[in-house]
N, C-alpha and C. Protein backbone atom coordinates (compact mmCIF):
# COMPACT_ATOMS: atom_id res chain seq x y z
N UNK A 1 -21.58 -16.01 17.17
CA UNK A 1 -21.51 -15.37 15.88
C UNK A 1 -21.47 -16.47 14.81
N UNK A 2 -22.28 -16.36 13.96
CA UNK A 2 -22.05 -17.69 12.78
C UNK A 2 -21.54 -17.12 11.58
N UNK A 3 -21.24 -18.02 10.87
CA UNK A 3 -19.89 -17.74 9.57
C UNK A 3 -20.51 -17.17 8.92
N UNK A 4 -19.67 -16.09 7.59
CA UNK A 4 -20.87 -15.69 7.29
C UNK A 4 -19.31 -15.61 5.45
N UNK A 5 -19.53 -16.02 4.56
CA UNK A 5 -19.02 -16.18 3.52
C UNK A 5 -19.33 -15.64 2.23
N UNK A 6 -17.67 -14.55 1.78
CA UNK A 6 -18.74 -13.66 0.84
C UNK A 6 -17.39 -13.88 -0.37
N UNK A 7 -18.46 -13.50 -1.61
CA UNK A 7 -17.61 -13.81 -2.55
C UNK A 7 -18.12 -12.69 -3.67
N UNK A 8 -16.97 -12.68 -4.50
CA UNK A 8 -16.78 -11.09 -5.58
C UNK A 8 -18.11 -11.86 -6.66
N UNK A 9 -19.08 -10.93 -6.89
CA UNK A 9 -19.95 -11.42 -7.98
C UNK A 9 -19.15 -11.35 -9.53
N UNK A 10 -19.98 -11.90 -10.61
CA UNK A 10 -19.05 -12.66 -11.69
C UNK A 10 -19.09 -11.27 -12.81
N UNK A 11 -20.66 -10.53 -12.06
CA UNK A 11 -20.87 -9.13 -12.63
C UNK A 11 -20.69 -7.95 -12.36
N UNK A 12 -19.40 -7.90 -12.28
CA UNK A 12 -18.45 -6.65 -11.73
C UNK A 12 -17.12 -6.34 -12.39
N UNK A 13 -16.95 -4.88 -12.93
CA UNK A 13 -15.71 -4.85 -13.40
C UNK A 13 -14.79 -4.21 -12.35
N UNK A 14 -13.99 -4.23 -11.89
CA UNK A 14 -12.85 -3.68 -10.77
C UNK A 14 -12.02 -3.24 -10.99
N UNK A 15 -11.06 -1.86 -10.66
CA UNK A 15 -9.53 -1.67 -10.58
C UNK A 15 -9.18 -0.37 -9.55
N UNK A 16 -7.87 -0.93 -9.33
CA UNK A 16 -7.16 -0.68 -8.07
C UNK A 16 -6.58 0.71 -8.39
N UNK A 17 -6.53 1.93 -7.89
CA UNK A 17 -6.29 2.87 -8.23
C UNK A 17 -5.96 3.96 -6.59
N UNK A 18 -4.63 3.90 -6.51
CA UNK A 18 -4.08 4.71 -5.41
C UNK A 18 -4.58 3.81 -4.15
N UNK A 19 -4.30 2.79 -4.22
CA UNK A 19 -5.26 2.24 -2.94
C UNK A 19 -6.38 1.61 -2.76
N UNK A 20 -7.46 2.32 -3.58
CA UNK A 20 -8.25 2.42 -3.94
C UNK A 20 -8.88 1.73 -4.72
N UNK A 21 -10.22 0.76 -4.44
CA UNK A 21 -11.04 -0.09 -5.90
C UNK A 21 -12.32 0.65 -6.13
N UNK A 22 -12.04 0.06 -7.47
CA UNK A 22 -13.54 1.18 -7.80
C UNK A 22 -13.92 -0.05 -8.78
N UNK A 23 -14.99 -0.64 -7.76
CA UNK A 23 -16.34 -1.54 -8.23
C UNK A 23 -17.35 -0.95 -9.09
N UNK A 24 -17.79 -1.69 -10.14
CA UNK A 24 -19.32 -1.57 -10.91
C UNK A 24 -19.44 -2.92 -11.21
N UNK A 25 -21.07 -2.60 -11.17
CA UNK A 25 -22.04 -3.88 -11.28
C UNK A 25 -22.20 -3.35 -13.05
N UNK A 26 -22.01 -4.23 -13.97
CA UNK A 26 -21.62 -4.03 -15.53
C UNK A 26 -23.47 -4.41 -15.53
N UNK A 27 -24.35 -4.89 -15.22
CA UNK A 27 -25.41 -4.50 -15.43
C UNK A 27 -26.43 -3.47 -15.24
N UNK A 28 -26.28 -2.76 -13.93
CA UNK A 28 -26.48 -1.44 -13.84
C UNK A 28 -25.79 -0.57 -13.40
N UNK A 29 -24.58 -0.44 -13.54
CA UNK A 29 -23.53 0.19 -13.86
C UNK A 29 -23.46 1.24 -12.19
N UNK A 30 -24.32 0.11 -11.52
CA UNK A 30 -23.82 0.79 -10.01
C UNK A 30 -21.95 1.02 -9.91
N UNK A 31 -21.99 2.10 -9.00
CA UNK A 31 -20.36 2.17 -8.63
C UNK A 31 -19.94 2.61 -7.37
N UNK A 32 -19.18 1.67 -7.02
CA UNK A 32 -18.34 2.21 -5.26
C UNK A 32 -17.08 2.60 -5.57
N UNK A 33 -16.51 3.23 -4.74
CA UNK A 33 -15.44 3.25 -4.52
C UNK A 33 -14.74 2.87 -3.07
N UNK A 34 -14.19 2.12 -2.52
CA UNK A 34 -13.58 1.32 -1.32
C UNK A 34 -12.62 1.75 -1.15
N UNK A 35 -12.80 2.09 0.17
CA UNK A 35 -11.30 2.57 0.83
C UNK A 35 -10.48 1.39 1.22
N UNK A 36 -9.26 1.49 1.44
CA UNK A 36 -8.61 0.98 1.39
C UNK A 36 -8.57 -0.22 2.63
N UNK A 37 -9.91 -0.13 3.94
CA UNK A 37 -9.81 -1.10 4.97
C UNK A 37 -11.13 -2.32 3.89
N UNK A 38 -12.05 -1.46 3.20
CA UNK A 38 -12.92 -2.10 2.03
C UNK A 38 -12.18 -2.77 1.49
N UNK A 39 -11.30 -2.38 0.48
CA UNK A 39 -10.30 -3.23 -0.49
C UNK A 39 -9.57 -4.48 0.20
N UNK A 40 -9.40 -4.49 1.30
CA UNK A 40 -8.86 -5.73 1.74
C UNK A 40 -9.62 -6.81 2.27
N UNK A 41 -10.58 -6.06 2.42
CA UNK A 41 -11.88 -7.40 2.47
C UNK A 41 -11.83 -7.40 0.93
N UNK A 42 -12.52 -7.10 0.09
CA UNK A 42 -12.94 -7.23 -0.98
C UNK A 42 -11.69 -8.23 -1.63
N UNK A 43 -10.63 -7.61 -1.82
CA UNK A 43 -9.87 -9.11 -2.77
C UNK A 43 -9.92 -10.37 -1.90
N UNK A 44 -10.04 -10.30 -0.26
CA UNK A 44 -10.20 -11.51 0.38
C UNK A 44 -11.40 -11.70 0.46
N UNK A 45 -12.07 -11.81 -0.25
CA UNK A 45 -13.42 -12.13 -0.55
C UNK A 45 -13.50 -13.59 -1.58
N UNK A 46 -13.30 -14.76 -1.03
CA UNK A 46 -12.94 -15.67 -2.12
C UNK A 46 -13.74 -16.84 -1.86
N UNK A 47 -14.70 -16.68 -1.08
CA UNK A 47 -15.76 -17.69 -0.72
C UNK A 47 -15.76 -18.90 -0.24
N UNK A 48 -14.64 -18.69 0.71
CA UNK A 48 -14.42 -20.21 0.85
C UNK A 48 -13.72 -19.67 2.76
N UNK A 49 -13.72 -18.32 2.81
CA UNK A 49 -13.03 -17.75 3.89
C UNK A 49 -14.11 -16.91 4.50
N UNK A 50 -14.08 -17.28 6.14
CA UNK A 50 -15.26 -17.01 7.18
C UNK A 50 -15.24 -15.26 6.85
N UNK A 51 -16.32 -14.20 7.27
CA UNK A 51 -15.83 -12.83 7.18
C UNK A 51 -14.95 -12.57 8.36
N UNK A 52 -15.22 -13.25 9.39
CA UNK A 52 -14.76 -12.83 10.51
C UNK A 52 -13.42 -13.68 10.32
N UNK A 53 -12.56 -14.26 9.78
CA UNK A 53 -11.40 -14.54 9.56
C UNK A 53 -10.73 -13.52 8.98
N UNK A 54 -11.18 -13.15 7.57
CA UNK A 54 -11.01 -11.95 7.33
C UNK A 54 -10.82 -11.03 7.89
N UNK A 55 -11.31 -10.28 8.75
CA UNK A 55 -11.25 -9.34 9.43
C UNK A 55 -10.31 -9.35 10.37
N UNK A 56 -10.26 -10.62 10.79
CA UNK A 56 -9.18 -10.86 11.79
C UNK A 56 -7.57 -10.72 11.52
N UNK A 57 -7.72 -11.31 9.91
CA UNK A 57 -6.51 -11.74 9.33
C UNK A 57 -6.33 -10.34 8.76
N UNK A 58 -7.05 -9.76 7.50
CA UNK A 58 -6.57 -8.77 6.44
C UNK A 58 -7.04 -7.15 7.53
N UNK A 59 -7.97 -6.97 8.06
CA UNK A 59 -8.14 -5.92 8.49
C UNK A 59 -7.29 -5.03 9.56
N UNK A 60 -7.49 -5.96 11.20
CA UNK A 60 -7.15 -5.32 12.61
C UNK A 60 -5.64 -5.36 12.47
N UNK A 61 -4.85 -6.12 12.04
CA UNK A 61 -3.61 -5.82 11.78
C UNK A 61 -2.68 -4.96 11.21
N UNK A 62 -3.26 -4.64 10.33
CA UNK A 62 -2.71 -3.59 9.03
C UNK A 62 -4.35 -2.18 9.56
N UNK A 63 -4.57 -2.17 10.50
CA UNK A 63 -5.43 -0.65 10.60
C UNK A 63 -5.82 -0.46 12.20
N UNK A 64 -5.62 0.46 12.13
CA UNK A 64 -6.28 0.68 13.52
C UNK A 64 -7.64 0.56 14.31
N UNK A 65 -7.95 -0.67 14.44
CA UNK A 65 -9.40 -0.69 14.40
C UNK A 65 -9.67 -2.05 15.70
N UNK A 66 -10.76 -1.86 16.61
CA UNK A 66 -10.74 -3.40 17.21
C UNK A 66 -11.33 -4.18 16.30
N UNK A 67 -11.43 -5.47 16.74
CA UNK A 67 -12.24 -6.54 15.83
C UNK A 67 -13.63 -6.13 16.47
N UNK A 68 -14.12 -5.94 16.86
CA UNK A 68 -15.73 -5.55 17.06
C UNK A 68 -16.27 -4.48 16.21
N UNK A 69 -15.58 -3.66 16.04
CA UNK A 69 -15.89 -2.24 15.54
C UNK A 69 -15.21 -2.59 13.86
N UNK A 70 -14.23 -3.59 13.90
CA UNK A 70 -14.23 -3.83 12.52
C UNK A 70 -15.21 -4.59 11.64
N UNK A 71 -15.55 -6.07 12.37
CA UNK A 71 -16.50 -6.67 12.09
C UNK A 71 -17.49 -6.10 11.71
N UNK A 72 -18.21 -5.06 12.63
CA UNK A 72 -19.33 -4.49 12.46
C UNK A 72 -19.67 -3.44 11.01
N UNK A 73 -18.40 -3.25 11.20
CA UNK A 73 -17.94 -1.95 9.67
C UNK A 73 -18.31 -3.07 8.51
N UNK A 74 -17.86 -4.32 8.89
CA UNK A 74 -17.34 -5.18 7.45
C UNK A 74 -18.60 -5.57 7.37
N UNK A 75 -19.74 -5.92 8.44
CA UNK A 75 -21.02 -6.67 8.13
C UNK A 75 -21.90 -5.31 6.98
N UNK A 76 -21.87 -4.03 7.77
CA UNK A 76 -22.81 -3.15 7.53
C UNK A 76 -21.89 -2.53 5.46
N UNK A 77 -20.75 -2.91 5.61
CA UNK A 77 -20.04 -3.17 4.05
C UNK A 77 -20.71 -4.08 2.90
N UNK A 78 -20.32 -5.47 3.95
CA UNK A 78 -20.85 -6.66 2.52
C UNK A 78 -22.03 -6.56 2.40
N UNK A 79 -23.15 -5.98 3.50
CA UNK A 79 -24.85 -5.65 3.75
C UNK A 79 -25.00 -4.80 2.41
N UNK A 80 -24.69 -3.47 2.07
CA UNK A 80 -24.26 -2.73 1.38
C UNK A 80 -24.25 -3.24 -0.01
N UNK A 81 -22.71 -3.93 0.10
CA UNK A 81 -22.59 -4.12 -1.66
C UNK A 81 -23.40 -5.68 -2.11
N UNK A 82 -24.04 -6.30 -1.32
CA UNK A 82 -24.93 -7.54 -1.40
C UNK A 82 -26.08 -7.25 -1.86
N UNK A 83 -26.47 -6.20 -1.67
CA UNK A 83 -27.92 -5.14 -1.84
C UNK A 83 -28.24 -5.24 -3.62
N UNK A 84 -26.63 -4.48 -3.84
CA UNK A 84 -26.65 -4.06 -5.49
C UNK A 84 -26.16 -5.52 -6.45
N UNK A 85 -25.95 -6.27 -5.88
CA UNK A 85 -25.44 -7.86 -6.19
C UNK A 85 -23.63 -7.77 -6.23
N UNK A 86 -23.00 -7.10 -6.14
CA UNK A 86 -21.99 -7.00 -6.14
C UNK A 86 -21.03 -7.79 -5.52
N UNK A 87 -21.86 -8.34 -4.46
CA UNK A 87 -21.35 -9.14 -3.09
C UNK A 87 -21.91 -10.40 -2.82
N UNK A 88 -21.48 -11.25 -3.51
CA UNK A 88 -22.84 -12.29 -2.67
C UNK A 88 -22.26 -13.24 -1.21
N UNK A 89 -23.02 -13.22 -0.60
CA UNK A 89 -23.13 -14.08 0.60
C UNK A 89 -23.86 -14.96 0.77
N UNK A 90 -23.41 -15.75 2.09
CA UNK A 90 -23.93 -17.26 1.91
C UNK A 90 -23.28 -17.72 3.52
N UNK A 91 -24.50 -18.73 4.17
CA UNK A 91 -23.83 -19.35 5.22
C UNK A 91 -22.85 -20.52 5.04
N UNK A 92 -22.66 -20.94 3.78
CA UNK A 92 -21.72 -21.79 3.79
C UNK A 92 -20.53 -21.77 2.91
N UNK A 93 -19.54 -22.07 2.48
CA UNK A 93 -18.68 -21.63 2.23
C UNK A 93 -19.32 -21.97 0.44
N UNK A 94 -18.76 -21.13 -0.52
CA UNK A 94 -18.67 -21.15 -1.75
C UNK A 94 -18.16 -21.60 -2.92
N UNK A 95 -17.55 -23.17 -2.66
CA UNK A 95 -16.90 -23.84 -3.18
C UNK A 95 -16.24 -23.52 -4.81
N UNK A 96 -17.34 -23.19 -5.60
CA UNK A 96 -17.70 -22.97 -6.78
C UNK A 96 -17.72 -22.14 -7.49
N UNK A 97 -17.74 -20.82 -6.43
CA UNK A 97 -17.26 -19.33 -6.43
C UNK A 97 -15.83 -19.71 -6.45
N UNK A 98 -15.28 -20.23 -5.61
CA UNK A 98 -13.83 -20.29 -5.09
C UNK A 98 -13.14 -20.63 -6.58
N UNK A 99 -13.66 -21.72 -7.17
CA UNK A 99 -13.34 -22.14 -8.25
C UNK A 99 -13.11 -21.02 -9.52
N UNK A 100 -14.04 -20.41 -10.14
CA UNK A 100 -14.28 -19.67 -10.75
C UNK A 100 -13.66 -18.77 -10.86
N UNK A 101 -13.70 -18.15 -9.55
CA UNK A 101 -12.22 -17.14 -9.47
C UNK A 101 -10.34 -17.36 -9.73
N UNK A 102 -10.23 -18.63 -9.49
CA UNK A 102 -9.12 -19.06 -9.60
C UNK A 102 -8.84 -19.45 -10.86
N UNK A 103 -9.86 -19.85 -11.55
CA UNK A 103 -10.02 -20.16 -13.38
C UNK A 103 -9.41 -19.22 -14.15
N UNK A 104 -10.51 -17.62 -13.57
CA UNK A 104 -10.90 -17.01 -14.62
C UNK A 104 -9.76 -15.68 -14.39
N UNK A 105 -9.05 -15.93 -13.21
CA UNK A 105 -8.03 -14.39 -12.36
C UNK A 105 -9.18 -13.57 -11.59
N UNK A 106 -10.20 -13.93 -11.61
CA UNK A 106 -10.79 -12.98 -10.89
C UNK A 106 -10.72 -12.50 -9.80
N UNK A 107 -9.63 -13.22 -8.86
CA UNK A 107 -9.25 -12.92 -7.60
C UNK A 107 -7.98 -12.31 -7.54
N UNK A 108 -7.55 -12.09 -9.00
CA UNK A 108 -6.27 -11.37 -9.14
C UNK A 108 -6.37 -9.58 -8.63
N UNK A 109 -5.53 -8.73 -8.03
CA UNK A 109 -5.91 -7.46 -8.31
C UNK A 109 -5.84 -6.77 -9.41
């Protein structure tokens, strides 16, 4: 399995509501709403962290789920919101993303 590194795009407004995030892309005003095994990938989304760490770390612990069947949820997820730009991915880690977020709070909830 190779790494696979995803990070919150810079064009998205977000908030946390019952659990719950409710993403838009502020350019075409796409919108998700993430359940709550979504939302914990999504704030650990900081580009600098494998998905499959993630999953390992924020998901199978806190839900009932194996890591295979989670992984797979989380690939066919970031596949998903990567589509509408919401998500971007990358085989290597995101240094610069990482940065940005920590600047600007964007990794804040």
């Amino acid at each position: 399995m190779r790494d696979v590194y995803i990070a919150r795009s810079s064009a998205i407004a977000s908030r946390v509501l019952a659990g719950e995030t409710m993403v838009m892309h502020v350019t075409d005003s796409t919108f998700f709403t993430l359940n709550e095994v979504a939302t914990a990938i999504w704030h650990a989304a900081d580009g600098v962290t494998p998905l499959a760490e993630i999953v390992t770390r924020n998901v199978c612990p806190n839900f009932e789920i194996t890591p295979q069947e989670a992984f797979a949820d989380a690939e066919e997820f970031v596949r998903e919101l990567a589509t509408h730009g919401i998500l971007q991915v990358s085989d290597h880690p995101m240094l610069a993303q990482a940065v940005l977020n920590q600047s600007s709070g964007a990794g804040a909830p």
